[in-house]
Protein backbone atom coordinates (compact mmCIF):
# COMPACT_ATOMS: atom_id res chain seq x y z
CA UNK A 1 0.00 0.00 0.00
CA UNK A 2 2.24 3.13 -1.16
CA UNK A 3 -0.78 6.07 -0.58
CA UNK A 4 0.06 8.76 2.28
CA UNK A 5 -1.83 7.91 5.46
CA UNK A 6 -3.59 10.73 7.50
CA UNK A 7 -3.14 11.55 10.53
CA UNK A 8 -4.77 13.47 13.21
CA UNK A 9 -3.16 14.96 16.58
CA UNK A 10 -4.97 15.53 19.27
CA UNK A 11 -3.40 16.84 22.80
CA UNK A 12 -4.02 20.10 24.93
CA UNK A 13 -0.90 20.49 24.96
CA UNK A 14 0.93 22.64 22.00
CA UNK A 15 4.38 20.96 23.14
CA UNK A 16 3.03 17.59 23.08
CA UNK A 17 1.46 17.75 19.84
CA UNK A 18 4.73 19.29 18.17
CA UNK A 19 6.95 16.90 19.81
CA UNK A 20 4.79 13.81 18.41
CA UNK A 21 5.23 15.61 15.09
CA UNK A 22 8.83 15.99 15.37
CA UNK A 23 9.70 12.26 16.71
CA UNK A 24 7.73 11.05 13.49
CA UNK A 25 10.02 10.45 10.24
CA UNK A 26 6.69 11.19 8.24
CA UNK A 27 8.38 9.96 4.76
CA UNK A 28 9.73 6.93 6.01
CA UNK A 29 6.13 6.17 7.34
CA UNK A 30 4.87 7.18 4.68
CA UNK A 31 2.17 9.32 6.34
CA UNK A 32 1.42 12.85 6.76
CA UNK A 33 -0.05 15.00 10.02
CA UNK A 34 -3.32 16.50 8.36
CA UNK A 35 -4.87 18.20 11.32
CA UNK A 36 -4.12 18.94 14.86
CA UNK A 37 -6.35 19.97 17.86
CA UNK A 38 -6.07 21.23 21.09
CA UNK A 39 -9.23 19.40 22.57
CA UNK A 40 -12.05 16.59 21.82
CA UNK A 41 -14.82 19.04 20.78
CA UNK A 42 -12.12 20.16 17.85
CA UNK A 43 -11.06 16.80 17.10
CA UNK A 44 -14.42 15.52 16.25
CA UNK A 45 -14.97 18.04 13.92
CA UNK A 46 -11.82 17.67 12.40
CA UNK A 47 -12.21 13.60 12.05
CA UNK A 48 -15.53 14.52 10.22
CA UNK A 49 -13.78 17.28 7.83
CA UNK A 50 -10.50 15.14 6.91
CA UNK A 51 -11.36 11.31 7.73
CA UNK A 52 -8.20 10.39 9.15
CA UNK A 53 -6.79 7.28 9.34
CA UNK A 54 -5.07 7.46 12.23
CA UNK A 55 -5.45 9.11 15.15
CA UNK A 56 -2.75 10.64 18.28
CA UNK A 57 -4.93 11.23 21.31
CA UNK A 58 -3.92 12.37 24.81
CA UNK A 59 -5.32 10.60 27.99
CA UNK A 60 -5.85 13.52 29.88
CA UNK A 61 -7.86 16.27 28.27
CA UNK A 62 -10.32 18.84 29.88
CA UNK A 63 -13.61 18.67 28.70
CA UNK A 64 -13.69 15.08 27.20
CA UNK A 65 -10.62 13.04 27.84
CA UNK A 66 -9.04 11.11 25.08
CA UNK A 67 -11.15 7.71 26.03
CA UNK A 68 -14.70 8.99 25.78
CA UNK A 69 -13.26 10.98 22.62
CA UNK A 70 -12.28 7.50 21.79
CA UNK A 71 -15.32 5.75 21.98
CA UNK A 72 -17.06 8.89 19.81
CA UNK A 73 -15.15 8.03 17.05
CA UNK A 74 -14.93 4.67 17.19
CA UNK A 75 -18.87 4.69 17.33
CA UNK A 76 -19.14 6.84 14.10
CA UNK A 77 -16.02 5.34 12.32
CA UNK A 78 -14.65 1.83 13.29
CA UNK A 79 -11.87 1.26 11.04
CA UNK A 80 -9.71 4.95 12.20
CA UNK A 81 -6.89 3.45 14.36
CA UNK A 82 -6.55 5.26 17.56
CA UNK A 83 -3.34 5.91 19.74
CA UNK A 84 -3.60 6.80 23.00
CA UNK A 85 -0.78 8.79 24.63
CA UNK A 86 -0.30 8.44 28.51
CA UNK A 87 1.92 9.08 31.33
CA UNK A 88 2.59 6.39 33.52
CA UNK A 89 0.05 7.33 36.39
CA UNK A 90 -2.72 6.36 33.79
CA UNK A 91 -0.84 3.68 32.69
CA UNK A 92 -3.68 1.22 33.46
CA UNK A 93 -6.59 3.42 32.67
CA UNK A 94 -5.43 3.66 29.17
CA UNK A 95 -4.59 -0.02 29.00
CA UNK A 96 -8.25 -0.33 29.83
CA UNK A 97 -9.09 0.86 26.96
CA UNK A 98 -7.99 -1.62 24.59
CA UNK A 99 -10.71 -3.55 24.83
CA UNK A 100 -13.07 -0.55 23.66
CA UNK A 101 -11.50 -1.03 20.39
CA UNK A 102 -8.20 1.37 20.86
CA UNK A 103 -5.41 -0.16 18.42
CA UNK A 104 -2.70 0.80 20.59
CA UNK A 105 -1.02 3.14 23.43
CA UNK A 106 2.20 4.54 24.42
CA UNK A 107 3.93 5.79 27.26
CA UNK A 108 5.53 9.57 27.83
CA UNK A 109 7.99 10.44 27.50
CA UNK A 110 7.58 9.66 24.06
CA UNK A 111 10.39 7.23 22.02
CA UNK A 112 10.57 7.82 18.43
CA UNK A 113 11.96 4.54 17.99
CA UNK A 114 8.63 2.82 19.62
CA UNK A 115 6.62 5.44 18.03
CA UNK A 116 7.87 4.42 14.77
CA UNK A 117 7.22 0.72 15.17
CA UNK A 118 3.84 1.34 16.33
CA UNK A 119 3.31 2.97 13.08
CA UNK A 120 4.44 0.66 11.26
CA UNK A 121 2.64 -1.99 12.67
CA UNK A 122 -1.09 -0.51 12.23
CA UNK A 123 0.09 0.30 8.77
CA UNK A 124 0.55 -3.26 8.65
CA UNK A 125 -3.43 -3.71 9.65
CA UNK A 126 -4.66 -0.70 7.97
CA UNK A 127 -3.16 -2.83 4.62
CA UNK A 128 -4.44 -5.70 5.35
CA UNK A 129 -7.50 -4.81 6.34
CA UNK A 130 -8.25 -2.86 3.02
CA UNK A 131 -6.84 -5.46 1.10
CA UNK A 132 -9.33 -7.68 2.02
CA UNK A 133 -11.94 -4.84 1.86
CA UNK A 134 -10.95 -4.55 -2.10
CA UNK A 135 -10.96 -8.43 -2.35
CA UNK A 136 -14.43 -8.18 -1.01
CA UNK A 137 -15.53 -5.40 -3.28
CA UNK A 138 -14.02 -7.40 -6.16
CA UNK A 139 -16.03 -10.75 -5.48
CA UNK A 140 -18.95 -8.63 -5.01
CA UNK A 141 -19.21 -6.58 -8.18
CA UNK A 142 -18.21 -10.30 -9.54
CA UNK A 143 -21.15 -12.00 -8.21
CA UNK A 144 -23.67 -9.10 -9.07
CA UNK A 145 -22.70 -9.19 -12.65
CA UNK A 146 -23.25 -13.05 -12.88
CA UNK A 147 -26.25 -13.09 -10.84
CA UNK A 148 -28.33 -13.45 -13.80
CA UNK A 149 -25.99 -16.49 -14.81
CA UNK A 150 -26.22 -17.46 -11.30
CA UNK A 151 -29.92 -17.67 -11.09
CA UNK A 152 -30.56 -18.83 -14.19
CA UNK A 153 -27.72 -22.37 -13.73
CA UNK A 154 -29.33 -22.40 -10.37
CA UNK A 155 -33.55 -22.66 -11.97
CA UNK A 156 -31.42 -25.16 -14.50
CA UNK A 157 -30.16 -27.20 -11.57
CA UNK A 158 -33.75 -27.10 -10.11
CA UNK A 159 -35.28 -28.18 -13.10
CA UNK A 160 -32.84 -31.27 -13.71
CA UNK A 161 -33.63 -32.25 -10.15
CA UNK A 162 -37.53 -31.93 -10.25
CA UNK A 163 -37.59 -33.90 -13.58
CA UNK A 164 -34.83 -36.64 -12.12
CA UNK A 165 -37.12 -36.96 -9.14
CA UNK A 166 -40.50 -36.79 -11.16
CA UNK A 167 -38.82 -39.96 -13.46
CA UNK A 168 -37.96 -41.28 -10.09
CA UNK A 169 -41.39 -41.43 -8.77
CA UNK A 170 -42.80 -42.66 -11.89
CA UNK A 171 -40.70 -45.54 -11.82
CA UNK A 172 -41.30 -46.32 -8.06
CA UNK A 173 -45.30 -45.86 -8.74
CA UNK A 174 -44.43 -48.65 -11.98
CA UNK A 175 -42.93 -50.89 -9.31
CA UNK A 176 -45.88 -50.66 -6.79
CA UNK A 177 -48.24 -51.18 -9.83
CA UNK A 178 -46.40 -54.61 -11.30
CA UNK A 179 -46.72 -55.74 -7.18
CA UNK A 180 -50.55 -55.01 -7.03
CA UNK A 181 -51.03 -56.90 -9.98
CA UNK A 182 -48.74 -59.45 -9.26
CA UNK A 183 -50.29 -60.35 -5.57
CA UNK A 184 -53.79 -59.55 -7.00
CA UNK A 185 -55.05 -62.92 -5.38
CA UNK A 186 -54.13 -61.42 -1.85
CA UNK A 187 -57.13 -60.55 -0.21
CA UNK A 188 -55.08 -58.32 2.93
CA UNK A 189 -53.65 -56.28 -0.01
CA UNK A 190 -53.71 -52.78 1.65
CA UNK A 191 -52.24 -49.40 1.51
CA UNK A 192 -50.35 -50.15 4.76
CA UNK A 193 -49.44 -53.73 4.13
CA UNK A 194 -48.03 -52.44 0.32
CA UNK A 195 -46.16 -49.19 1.89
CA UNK A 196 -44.28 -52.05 4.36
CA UNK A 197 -43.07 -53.94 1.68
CA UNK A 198 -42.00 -50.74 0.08
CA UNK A 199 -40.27 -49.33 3.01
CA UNK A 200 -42.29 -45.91 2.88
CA UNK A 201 -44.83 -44.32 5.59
CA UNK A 202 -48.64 -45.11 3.59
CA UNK A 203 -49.57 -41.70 3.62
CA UNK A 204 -46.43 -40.79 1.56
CA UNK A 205 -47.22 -43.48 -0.52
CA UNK A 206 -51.08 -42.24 -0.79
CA UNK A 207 -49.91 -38.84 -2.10
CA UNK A 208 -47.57 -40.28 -4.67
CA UNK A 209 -50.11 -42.98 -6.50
CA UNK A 210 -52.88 -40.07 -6.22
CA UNK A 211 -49.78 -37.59 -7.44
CA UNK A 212 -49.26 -40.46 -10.45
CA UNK A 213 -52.10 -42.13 -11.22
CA UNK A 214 -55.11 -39.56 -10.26
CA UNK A 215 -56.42 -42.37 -8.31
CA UNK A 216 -56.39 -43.22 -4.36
CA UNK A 217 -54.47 -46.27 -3.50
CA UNK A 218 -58.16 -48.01 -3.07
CA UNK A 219 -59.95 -46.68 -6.11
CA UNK A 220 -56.66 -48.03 -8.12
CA UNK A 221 -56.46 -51.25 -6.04
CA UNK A 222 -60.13 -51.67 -7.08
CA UNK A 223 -59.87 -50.92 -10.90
CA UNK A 224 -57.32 -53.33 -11.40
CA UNK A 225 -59.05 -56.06 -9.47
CA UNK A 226 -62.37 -55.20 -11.82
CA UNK A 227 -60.46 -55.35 -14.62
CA UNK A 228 -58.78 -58.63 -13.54
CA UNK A 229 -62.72 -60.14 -13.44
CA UNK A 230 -63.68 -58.81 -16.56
CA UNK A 231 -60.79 -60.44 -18.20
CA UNK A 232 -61.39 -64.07 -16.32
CA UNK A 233 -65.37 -63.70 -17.64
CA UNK A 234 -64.28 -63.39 -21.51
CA UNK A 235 -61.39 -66.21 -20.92
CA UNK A 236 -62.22 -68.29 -18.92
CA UNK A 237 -65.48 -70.33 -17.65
CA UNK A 238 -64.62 -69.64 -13.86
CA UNK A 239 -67.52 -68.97 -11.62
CA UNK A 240 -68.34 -66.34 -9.88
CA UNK A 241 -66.78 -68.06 -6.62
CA UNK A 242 -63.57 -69.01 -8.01
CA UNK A 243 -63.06 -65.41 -9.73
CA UNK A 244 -63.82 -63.74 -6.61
CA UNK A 245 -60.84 -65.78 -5.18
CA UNK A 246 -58.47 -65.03 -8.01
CA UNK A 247 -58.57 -61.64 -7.39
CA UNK A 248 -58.45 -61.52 -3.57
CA UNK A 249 -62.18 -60.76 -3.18
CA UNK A 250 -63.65 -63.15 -0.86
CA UNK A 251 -67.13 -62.51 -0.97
CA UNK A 252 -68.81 -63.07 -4.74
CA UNK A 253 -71.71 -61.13 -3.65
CA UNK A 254 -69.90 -58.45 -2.61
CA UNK A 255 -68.02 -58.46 -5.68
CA UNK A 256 -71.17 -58.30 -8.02
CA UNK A 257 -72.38 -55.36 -6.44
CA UNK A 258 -68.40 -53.76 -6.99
CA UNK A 259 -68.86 -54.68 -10.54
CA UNK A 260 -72.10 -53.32 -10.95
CA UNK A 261 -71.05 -50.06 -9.51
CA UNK A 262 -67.50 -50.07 -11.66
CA UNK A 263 -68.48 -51.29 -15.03
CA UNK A 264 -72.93 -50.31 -14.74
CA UNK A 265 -73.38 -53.81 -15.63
CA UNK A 266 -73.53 -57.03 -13.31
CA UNK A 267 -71.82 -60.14 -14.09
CA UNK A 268 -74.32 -61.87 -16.05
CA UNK A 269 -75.37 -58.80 -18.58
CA UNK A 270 -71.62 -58.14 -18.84
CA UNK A 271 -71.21 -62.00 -20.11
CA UNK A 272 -74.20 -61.65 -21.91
CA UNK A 273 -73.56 -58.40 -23.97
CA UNK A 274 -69.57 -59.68 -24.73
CA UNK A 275 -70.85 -62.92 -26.28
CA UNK A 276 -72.99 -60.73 -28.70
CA UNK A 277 -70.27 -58.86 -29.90
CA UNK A 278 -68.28 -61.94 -31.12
């Protein structure tokens, strides 16, 4: 990061403030004293004016000392790095105040050399930290200008799945079809005996042959069964007994009156009307 870093000096004392200034090697640091005030009133305006990026403050100020004027600016701007200069009585006040977000302290009389390698070191963060911020900004502005791409790969993705899952469920409703017919004979055929052998809860399995077949489980279950009679009538010379068996009915009565209501025909006129036809 080669731009000139501002800073801000803030001490009620003109010595202080020019001494700070003078134990600085402001090239080398590549930073540059923007503002200076002699109090916390004129140091917020001036952080408002000229946005520094560092800031000098003194513990001890009248008014508003330099932590409250700390915790100010912090509240309003978060990422200005604040020093706080303190004698050695307030020592442990000011290290207090690290936790409120302070980047670092130091101790009067003032040492250019430590002065100097604090700078250095929050020019370090102040880097990294906007480093990352540009990284940031960069995957941003990347993902807002393939958002459309985004979206529309992601509805793609969506669409694959639904029709993977809808050929899925097809198949599965196939395999419960081939076992109805298969066990057709079994008169405790039921949804919840079926969804067993399937290893699925019968109400899922409910919603999925109604989903596939616009039929309840029963209604299907039935059909099949009525179709099953129909074809042992035109085939065959069972009775109605022996049919009613063969396709897990065990009452014949009851199954005239379920052909009746299926086909609008009973047994006999059903027999009757086929043998006409051929």
């Amino acid at each position: 990061m080669d731009e000139i870093l501002k800073v801000i000096i803030v001490d009620d004392e003109y010595l202080i403030r020019n001494l700070i200034k003078m134990k600085i090697d402001w090239k080398e640091a590549s930073m540059e004293a923007v503002g200076e005030a002699g109090n916390a009133e004129q140091a917020l305006e001036l952080v408002d004016k000229l946005n520094p990026d560092i800031i000098f403050t003194d513990i001890c100020m009248p008014s508003m000392d330099g932590i409250e004027f700390s915790k100010r600016v912090l509240a309003k701007y978060p990422h200005i790095k604040i020093i706080i200069v303190t004698g050695y009585d307030d020592f442990e006040y000011a290290r207090s105040s690290v936790r409120l977000g302070i980047s670092d302290f130091i101790l009067k009389p003032i040492n250019s050399a430590e002065l100097m390698q604090t700078l250095s070191k929050l020019r370090s963060i102040i880097s990294s930290e906007r480093n990352h911020e540009k990284e940031y900004n960069q995957l941003k502005k990347q993902v807002e200008e393939n958002l459309p791409k985004i979206k529309a790969y992601s509805e793609n993705i969506n669409g694959l799945m639904e029709k993977s899952n809808d050929v899925k469920v097809n198949t599965f409703i196939e395999d419960v079809k081939k076992y109805l017919n298969n066990n057709i004979a079994n008169q405790n055929l039921s949804l919840s005996s079926v969804a067993k052998e399937f290893f699925i809860s019968p109400g899922h399995l409910g919603r999925l042959f109604k989903q596939q077949t616009s039929k309840t489980f029963v209604e299907y279950l039935t059909y099949i069964r009525i179709r099953k009679v129909q074809k042992f009538l035109l085939e065959t010379d069972l009775n109605g007994t022996q049919i009613s068996e063969r396709v897990g009915i065990s009452d014949s009565h009851y199954l005239s009156i379920l052909f009746k209501k299926q086909t609008g025909l009973c047994i006999n006129e059903f027999k009757k009307y086929n043998k006409t036809k051929i």
